[in-house]
N, C-alpha and C. Protein backbone atom coordinates (compact mmCIF):
# COMPACT_ATOMS: atom_id res chain seq x y z
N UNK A 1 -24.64 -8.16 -16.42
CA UNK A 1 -23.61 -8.30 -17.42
C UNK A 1 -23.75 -7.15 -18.42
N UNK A 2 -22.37 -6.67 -18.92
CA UNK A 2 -22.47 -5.49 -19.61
C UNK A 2 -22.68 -6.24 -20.87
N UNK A 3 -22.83 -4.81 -21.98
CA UNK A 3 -22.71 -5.13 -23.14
C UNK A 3 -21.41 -5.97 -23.93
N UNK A 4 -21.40 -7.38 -24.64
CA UNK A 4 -20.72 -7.63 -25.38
C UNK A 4 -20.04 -8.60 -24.40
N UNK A 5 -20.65 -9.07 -23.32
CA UNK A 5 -20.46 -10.36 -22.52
C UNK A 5 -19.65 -9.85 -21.41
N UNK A 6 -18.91 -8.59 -20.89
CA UNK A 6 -18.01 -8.60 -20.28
C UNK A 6 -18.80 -7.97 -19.08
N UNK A 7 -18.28 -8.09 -17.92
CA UNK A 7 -19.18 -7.92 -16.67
C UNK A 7 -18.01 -6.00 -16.14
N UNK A 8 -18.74 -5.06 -15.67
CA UNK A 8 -18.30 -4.29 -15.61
C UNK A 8 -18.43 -3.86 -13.50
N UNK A 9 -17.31 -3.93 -13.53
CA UNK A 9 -17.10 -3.53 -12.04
C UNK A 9 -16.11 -2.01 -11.56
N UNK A 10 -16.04 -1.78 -10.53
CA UNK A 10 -14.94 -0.60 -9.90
C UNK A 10 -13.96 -1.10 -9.30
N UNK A 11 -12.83 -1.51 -10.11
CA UNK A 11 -11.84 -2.26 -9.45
C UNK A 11 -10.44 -0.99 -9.25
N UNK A 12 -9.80 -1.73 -7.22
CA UNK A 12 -9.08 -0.63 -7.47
C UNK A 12 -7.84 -1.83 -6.98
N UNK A 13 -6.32 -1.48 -7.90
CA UNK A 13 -5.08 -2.63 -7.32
C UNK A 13 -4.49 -1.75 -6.95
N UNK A 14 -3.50 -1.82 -6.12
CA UNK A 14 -1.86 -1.07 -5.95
C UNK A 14 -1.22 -2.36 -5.15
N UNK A 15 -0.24 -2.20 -5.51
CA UNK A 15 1.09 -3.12 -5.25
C UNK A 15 1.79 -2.19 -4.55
N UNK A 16 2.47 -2.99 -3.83
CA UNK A 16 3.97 -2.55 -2.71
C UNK A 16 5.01 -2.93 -2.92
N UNK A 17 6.37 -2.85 -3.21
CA UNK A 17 7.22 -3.49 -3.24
C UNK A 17 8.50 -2.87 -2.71
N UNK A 18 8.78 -3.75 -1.93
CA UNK A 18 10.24 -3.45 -1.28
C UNK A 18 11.18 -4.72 -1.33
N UNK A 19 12.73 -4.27 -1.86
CA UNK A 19 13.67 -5.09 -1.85
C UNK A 19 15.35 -4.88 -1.72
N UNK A 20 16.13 -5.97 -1.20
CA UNK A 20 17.35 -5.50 -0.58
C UNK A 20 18.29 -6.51 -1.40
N UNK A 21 19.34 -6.31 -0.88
CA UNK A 21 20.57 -7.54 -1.03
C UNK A 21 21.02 -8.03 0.00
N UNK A 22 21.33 -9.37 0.32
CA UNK A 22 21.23 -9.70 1.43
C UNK A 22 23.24 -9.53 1.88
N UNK A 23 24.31 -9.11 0.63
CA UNK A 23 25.30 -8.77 1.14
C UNK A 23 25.72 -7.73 1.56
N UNK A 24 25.34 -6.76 0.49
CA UNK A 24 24.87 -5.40 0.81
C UNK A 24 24.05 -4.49 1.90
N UNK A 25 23.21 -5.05 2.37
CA UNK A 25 22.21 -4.58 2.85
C UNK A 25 21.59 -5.80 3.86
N UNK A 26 21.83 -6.87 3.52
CA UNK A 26 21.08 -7.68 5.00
C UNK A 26 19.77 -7.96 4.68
N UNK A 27 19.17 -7.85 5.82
CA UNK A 27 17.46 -7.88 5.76
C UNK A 27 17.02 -6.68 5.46
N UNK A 28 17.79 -5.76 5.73
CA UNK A 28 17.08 -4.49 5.26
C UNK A 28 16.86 -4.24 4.28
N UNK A 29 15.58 -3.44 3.65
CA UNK A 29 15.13 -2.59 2.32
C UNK A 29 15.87 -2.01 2.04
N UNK A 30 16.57 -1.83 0.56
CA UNK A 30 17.19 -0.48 0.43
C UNK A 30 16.54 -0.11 -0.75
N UNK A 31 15.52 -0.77 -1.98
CA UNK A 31 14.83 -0.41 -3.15
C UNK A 31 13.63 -0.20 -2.50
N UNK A 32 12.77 0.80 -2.94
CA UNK A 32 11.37 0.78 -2.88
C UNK A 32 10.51 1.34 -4.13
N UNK A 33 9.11 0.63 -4.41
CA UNK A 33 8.61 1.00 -4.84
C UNK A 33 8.43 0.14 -6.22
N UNK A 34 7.77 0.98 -7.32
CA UNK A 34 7.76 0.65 -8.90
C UNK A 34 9.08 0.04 -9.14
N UNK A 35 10.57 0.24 -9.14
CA UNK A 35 11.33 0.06 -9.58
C UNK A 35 12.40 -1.19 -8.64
N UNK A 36 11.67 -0.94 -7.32
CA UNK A 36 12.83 -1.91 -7.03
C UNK A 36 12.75 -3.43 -7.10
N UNK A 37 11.89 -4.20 -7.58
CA UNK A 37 11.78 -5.56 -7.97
C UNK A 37 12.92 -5.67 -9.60
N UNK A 38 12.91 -4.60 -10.35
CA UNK A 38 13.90 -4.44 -11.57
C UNK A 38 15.65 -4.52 -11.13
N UNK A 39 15.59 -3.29 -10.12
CA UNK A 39 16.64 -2.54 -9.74
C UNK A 39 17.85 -3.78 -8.74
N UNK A 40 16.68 -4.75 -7.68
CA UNK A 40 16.92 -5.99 -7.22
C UNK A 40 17.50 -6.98 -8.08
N UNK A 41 17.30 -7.63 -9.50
CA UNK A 41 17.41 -7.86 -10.45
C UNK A 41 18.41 -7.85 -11.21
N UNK A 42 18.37 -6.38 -11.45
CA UNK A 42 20.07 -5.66 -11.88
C UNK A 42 21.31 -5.90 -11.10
N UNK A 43 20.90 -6.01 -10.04
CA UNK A 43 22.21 -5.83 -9.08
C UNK A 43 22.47 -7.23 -9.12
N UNK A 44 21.69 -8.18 -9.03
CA UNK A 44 22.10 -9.41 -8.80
C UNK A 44 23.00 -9.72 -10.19
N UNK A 45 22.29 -9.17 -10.95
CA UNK A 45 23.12 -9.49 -12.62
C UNK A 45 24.27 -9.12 -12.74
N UNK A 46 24.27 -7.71 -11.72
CA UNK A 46 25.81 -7.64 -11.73
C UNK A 46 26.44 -7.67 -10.70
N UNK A 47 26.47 -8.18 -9.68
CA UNK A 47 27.34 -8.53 -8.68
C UNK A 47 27.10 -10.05 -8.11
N UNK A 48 26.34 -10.69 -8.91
CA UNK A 48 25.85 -11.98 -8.54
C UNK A 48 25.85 -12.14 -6.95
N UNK A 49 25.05 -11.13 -6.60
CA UNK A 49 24.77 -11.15 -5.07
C UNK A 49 23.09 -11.45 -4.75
N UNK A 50 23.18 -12.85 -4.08
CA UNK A 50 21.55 -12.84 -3.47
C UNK A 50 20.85 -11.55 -3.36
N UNK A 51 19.45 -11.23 -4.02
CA UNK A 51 18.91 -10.40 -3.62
C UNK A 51 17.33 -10.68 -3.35
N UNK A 52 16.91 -9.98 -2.80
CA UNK A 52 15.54 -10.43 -2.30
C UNK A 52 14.25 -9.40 -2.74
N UNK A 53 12.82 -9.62 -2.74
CA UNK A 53 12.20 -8.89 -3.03
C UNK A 53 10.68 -9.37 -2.53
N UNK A 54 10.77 -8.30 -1.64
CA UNK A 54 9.03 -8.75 -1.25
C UNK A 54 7.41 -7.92 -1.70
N UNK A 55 6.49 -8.05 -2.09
CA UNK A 55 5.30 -7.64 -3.24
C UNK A 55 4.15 -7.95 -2.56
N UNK A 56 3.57 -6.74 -2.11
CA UNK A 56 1.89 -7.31 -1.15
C UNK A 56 1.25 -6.43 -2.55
N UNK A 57 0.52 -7.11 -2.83
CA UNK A 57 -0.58 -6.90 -3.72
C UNK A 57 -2.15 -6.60 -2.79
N UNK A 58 -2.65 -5.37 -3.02
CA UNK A 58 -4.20 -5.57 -2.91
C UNK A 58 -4.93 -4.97 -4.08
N UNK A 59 -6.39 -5.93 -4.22
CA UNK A 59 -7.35 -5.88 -4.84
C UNK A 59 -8.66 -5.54 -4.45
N UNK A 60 -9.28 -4.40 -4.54
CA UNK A 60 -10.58 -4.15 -3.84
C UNK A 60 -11.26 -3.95 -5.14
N UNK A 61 -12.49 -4.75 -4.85
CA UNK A 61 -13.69 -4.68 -5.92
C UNK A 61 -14.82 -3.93 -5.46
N UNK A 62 -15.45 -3.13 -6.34
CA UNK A 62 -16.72 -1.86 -5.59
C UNK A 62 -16.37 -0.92 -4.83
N UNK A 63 -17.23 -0.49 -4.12
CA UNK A 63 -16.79 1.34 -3.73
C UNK A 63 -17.29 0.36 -2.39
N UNK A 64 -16.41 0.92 -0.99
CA UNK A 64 -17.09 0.72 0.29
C UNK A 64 -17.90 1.93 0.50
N UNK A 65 -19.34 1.57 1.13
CA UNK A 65 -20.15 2.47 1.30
C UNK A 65 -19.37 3.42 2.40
N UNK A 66 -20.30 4.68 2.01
CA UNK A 66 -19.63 5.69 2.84
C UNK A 66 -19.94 5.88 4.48
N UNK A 67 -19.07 5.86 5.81
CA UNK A 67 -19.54 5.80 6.61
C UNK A 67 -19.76 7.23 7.30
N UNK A 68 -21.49 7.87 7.55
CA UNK A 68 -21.60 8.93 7.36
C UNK A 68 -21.02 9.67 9.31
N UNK A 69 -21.51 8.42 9.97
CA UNK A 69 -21.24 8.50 11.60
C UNK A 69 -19.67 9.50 11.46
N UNK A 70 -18.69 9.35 10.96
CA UNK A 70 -17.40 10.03 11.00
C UNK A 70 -18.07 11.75 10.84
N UNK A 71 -18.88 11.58 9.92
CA UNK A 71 -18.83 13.05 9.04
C UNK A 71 -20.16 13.91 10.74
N UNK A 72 -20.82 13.51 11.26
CA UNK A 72 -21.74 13.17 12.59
C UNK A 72 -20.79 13.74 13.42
N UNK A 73 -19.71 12.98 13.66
CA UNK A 73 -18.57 13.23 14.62
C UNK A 73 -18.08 14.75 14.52
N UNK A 74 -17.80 15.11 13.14
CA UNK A 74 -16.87 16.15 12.89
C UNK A 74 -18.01 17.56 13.06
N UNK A 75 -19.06 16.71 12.75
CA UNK A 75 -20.51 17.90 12.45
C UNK A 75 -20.52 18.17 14.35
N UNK A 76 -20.83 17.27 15.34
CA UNK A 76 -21.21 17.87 16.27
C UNK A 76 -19.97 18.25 17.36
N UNK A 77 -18.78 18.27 17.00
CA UNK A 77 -17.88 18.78 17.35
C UNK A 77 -17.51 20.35 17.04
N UNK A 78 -17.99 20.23 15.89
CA UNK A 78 -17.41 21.86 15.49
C UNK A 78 -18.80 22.76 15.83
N UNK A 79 -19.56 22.04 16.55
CA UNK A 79 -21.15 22.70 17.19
C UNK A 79 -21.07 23.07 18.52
N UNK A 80 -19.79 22.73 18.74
CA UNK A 80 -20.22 22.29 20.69
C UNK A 80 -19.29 23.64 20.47
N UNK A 81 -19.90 23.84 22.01
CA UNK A 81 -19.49 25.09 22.65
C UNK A 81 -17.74 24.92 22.88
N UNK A 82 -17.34 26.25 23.08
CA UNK A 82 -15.67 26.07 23.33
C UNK A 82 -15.33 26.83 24.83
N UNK A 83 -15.49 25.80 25.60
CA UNK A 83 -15.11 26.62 27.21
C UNK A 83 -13.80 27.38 27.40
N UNK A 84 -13.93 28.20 27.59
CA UNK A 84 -12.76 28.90 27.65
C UNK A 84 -12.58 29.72 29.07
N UNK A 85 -11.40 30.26 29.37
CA UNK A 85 -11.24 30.97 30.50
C UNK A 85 -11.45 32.53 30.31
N UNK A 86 -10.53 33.16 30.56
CA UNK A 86 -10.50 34.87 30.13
C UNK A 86 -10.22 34.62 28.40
N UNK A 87 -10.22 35.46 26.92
CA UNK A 87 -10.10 35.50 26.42
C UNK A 87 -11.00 34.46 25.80
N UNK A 88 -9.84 33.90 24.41
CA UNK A 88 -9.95 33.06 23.73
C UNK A 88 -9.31 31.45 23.57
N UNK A 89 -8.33 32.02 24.67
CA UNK A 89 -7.70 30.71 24.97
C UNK A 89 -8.30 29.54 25.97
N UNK A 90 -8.34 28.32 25.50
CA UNK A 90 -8.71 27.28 26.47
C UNK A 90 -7.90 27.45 27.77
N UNK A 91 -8.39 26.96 28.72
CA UNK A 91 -8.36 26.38 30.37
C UNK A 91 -6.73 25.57 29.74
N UNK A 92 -5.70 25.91 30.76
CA UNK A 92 -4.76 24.96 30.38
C UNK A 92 -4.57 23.68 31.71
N UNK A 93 -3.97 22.88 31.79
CA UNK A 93 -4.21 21.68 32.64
C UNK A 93 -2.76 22.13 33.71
N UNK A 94 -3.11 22.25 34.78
CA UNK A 94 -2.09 22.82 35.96
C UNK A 94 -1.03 22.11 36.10
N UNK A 95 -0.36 22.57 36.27
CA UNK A 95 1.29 22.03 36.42
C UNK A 95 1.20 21.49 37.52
N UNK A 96 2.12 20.33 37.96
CA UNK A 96 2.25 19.47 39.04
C UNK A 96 3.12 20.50 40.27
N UNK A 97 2.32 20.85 41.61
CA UNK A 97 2.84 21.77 42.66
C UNK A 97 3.91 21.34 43.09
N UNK A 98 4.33 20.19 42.74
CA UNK A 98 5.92 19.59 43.97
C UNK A 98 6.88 19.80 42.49
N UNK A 99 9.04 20.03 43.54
CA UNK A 99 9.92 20.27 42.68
C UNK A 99 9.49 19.21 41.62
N UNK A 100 10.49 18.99 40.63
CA UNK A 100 11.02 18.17 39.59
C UNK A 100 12.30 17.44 40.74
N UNK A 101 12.17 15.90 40.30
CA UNK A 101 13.21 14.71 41.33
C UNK A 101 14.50 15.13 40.66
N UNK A 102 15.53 14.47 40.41
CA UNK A 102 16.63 14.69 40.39
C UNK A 102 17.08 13.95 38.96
N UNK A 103 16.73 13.01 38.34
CA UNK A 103 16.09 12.83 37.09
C UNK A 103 15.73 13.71 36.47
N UNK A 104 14.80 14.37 36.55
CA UNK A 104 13.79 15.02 36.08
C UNK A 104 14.64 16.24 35.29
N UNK A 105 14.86 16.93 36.66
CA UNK A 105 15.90 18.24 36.70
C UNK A 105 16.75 17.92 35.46
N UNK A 106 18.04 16.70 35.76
CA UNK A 106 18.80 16.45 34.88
C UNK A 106 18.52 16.91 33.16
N UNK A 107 17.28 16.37 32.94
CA UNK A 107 16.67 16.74 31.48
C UNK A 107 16.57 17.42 31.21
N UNK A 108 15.95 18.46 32.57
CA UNK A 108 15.34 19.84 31.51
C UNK A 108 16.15 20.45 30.78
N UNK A 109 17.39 20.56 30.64
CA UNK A 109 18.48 21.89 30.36
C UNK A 109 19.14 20.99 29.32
N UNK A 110 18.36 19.69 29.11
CA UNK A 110 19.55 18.80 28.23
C UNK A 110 18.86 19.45 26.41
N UNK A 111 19.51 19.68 25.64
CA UNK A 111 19.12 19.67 23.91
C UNK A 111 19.82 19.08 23.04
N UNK A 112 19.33 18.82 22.37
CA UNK A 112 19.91 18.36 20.80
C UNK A 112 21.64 19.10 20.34
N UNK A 113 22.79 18.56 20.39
CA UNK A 113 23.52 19.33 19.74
C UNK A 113 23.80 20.25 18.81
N UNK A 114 24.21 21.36 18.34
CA UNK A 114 23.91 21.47 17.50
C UNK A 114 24.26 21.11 16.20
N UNK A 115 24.41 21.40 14.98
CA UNK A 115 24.81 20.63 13.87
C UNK A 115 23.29 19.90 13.19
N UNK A 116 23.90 19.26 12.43
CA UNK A 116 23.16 18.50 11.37
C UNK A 116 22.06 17.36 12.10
N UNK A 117 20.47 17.84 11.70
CA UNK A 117 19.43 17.30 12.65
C UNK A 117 19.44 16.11 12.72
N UNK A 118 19.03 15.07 14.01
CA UNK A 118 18.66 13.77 14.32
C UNK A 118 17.57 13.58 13.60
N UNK A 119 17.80 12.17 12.42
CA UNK A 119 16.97 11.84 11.56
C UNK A 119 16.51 10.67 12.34
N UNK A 120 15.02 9.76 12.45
CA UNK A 120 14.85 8.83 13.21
C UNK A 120 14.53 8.09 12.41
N UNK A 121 14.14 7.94 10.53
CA UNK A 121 13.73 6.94 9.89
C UNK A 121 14.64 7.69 8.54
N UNK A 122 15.57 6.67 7.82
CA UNK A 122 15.72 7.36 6.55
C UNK A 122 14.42 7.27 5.14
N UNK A 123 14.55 8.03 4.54
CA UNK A 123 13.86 7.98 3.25
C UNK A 123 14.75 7.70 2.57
N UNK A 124 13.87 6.66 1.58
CA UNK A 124 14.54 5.70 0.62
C UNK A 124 14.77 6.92 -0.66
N UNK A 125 15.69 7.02 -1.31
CA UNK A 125 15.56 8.01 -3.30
C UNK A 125 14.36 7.46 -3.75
N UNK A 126 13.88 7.79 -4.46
CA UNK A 126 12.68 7.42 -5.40
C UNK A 126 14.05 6.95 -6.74
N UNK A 127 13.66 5.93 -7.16
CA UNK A 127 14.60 5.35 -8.04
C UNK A 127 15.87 4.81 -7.95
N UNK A 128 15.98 4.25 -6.71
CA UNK A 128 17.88 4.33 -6.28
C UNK A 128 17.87 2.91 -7.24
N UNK A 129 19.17 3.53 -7.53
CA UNK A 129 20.51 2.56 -8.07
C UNK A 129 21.73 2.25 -7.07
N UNK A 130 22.35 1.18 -7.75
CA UNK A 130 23.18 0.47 -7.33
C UNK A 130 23.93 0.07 -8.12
């Protein structure tokens, strides 16, 4: 116990929060972060539309000891020898000797249109309104 009765530890929190409207938006997230449990809130105040909001809280108390085996790993990796062929370049892994099937073929020559890139996850604004 520390001085003056209070017990002194290394405490570390962060919170998560993500939240949507369920007319607007469905099940999906469209707030994240610090602001969107407020921003969720607001909107309902003004569009009196169900909104939802979900909050994982963690709490870790003390430092986890350090695990040194990782730092072992990285140490006898960057020790080991580097087989190589002529030069400096690694051995590359041989291409398969038979054609490409008819499938296969089809793909190779296929690309991306061009224009404005295929996004596969959006990013949320930092602060969105509604």
């Amino acid at each position: 116990m520390a001085r003056g009765g209070f017990f002194t530890r290394v405490t570390a929190t962060s919170r998560d929060v993500i939240a949507g409207c369920f007319v607007c938006h469905g099940t999906d997230a469209h707030w994240f972060g610090g602001s969107a449990q407020g921003t969720a809130a607001r909107h309902h105040d003004a569009t009196n539309h169900p909104t939802w909001c979900d909050v994982a809280m963690s709490v870790r108390y003390g430092v986890e000891p350090r695990d040194d085996r990782q730092i072992d790993i990285e140490d006898a990796i960057s020790r080991a020898p580097i087989h190589c062929g002529s030069g400096d370049r690694p051995d590359a892994i041989p291409l398969p000797e038979h054609e490409p099937d008819a499938s296969m073929a089809a793909t190779i020559a296929v690309s991306a249109p061009p224009g404005r890139p295929i996004e596969t996850r959006s990013r949320p604004n930092a602060g969105a309104q509604s």
